[in-house]
N, C-alpha and C. Protein backbone atom coordinates (compact mmCIF):
# COMPACT_ATOMS: atom_id res chain seq x y z
N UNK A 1 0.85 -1.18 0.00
CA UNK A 1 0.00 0.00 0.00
C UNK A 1 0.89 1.24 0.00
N UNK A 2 0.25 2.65 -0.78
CA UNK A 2 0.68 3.36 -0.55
C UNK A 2 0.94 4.18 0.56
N UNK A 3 1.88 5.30 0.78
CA UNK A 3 1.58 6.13 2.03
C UNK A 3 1.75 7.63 1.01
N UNK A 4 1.01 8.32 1.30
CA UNK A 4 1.16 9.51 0.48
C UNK A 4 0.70 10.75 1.58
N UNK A 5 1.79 11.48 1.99
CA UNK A 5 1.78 12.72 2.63
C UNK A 5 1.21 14.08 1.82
N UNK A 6 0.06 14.31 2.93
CA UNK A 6 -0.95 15.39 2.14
C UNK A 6 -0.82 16.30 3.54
N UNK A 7 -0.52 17.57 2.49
CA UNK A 7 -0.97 18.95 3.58
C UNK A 7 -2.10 19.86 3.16
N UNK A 8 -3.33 19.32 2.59
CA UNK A 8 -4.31 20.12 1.98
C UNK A 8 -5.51 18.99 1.44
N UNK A 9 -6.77 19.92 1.32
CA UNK A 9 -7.54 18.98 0.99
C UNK A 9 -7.54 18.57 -0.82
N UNK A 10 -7.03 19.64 -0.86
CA UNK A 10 -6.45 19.65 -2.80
C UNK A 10 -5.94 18.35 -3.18
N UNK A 11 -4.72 18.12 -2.27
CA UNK A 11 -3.88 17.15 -2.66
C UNK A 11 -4.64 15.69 -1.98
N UNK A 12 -5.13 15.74 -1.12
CA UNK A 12 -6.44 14.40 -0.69
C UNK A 12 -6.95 13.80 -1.69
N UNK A 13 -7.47 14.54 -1.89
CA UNK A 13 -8.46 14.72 -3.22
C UNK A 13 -7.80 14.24 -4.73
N UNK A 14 -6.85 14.94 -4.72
CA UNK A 14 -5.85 14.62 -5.89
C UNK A 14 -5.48 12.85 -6.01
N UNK A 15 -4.94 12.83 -4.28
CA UNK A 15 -4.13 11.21 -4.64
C UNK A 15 -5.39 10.71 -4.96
N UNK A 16 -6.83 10.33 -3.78
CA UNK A 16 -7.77 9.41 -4.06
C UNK A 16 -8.32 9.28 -5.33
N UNK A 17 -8.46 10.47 -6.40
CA UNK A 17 -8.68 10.59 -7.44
C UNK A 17 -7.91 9.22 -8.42
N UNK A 18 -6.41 9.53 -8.17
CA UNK A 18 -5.47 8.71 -8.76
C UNK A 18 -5.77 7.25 -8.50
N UNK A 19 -5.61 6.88 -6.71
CA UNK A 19 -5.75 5.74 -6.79
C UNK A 19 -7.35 5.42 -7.13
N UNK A 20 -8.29 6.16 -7.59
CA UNK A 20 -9.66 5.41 -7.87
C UNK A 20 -9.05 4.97 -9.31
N UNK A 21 -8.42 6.08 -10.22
CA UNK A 21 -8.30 5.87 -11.49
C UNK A 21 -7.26 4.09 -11.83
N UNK A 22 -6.13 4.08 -10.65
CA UNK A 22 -5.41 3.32 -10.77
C UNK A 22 -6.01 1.76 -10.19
N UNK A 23 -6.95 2.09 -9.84
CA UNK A 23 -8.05 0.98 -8.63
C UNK A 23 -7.10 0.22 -7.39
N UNK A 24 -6.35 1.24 -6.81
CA UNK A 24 -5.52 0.68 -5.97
C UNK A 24 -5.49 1.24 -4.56
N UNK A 25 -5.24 0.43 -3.46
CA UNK A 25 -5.84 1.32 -2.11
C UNK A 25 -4.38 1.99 -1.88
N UNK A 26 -4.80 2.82 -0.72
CA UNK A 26 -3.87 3.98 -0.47
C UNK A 26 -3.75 4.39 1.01
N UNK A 27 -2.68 4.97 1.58
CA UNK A 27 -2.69 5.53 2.64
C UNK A 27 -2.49 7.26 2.79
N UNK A 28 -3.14 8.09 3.05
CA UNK A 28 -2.70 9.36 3.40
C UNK A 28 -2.65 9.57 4.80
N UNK A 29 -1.67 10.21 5.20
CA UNK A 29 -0.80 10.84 6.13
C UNK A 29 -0.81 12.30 6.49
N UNK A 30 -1.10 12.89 7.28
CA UNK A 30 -0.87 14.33 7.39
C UNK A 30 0.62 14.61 7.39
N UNK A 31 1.07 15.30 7.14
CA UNK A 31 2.43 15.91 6.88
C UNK A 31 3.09 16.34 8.42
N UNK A 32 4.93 15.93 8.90
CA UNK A 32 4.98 15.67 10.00
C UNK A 32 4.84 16.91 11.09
N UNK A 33 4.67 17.21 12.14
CA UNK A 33 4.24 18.70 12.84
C UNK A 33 3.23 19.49 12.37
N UNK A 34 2.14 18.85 11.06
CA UNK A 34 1.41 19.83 10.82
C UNK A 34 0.08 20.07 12.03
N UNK A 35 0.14 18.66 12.68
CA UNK A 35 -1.29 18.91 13.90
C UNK A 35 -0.75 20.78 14.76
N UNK A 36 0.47 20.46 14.59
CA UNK A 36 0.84 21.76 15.29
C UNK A 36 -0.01 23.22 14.66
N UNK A 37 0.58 23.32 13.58
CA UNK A 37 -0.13 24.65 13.15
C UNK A 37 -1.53 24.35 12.08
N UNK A 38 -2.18 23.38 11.64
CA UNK A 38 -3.71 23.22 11.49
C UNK A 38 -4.64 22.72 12.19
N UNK A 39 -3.65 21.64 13.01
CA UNK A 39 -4.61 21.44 14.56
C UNK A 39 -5.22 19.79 13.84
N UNK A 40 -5.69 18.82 14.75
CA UNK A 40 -6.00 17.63 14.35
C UNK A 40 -7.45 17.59 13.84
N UNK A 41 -8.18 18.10 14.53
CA UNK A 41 -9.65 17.95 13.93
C UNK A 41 -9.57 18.89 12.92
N UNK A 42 -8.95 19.88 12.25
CA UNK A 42 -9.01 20.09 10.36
C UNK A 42 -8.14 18.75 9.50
N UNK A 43 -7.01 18.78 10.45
CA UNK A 43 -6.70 17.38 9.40
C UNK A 43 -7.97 16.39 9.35
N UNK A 44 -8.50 15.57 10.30
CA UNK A 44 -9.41 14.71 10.39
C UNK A 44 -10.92 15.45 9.19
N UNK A 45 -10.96 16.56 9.18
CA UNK A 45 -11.73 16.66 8.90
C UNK A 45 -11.23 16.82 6.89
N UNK A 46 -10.17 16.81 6.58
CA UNK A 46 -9.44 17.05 5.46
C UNK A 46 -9.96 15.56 4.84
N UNK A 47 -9.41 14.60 5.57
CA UNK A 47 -9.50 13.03 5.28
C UNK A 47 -11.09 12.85 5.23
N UNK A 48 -11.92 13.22 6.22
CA UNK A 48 -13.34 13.13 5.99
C UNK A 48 -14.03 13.62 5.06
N UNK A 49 -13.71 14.60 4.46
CA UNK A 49 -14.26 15.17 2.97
C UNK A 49 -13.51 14.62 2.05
N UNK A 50 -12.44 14.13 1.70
CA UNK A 50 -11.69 13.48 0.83
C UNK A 50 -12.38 12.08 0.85
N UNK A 51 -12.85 11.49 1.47
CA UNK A 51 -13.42 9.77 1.64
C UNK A 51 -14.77 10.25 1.61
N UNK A 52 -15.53 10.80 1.85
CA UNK A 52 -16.41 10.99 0.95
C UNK A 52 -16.44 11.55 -0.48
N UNK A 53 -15.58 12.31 -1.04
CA UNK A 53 -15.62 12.50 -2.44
C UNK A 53 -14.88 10.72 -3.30
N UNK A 54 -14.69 10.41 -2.56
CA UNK A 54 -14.25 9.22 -3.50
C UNK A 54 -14.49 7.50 -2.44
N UNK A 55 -15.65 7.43 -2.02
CA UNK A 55 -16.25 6.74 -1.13
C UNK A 55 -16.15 5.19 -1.68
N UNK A 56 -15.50 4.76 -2.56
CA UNK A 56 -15.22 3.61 -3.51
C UNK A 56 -13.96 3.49 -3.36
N UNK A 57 -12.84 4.54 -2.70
CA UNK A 57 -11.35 3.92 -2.95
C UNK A 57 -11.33 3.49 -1.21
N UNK A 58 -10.37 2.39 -1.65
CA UNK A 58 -10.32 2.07 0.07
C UNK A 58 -8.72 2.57 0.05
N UNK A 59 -9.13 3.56 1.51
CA UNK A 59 -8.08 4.59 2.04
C UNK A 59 -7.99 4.52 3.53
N UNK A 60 -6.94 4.31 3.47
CA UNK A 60 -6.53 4.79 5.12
C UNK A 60 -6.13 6.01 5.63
N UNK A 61 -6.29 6.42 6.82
CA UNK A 61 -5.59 8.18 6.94
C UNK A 61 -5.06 7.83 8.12
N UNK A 62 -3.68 8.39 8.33
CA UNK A 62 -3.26 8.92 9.46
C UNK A 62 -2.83 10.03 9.91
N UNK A 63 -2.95 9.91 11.16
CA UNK A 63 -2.93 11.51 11.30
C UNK A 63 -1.66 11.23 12.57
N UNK A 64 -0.35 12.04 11.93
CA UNK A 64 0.64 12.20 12.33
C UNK A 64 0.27 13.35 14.07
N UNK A 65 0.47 12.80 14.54
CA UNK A 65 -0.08 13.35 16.24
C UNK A 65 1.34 14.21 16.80
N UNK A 66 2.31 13.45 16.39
CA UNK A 66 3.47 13.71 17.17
C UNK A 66 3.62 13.61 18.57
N UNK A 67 4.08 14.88 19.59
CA UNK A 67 3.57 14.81 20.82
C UNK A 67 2.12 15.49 21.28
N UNK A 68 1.29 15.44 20.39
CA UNK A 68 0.29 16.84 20.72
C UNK A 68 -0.95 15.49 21.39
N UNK A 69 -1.04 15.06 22.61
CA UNK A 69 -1.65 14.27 23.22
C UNK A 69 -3.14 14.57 23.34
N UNK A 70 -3.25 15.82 23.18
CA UNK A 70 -4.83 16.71 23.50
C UNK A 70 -5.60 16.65 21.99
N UNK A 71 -4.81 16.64 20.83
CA UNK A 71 -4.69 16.74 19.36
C UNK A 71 -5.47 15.40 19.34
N UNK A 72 -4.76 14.43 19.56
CA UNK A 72 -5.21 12.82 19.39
C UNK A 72 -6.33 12.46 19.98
N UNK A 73 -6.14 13.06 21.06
CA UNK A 73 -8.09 12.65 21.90
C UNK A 73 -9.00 12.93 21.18
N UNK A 74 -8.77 14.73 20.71
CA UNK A 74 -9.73 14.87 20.75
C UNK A 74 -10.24 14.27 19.14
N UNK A 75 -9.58 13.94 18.41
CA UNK A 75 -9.44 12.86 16.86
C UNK A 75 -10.05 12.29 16.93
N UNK A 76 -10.07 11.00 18.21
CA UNK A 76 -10.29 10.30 18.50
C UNK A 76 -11.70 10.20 19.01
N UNK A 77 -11.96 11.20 19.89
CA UNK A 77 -13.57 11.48 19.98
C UNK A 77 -14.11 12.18 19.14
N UNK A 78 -13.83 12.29 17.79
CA UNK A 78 -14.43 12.43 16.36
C UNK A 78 -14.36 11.12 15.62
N UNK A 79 -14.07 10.09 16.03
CA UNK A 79 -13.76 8.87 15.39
C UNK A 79 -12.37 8.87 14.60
N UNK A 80 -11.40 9.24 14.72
CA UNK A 80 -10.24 8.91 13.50
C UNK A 80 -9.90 7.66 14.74
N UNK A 81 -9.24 6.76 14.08
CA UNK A 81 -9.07 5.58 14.57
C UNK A 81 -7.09 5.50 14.27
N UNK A 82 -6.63 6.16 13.24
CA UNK A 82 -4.82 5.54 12.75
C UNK A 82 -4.37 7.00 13.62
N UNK A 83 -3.69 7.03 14.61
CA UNK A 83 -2.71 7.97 14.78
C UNK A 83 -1.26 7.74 14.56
């Protein structure tokens, strides 16, 4: 599987596009320290509009936490499940 580091919903959007075209599953990643300055629930929420625009590719997301422990909870009590 892939891992493909996304800092935008552009580029979300972009890979799942690809792997629908390529019919191949995928992993996106938030980019490393970004929970720092966009915060975890916009990433989570980046991956959640991206999997619904392409609700046929099977994708995984993780969301790079780093040390931000408050970041991950609260992910987590939005449902993201990969930190």
């Amino acid at each position: 599987m892939r891992v493909i580091i996304v800092h935008s919903l552009e580029q979300a959007l972009t890979a799942l596009e690809t792997a629908a075209t390529l019919n191949c599953k995928v992993t996106l990643q938030s980019a490393p320290d970004a929970i720092f300055y966009a915060g975890g629930l916009y990433l989570f929420e980046i991956f959640t509009q991206a999997q619904a625009a392409y609700p046929k590719v099977e994708a995984n997301f993780i969301l790079d936490c780093s040390d931000a422990g408050a970041e991950a909870i609260a992910a987590m009590q939005r449902g993201h499940r990969l930190l």
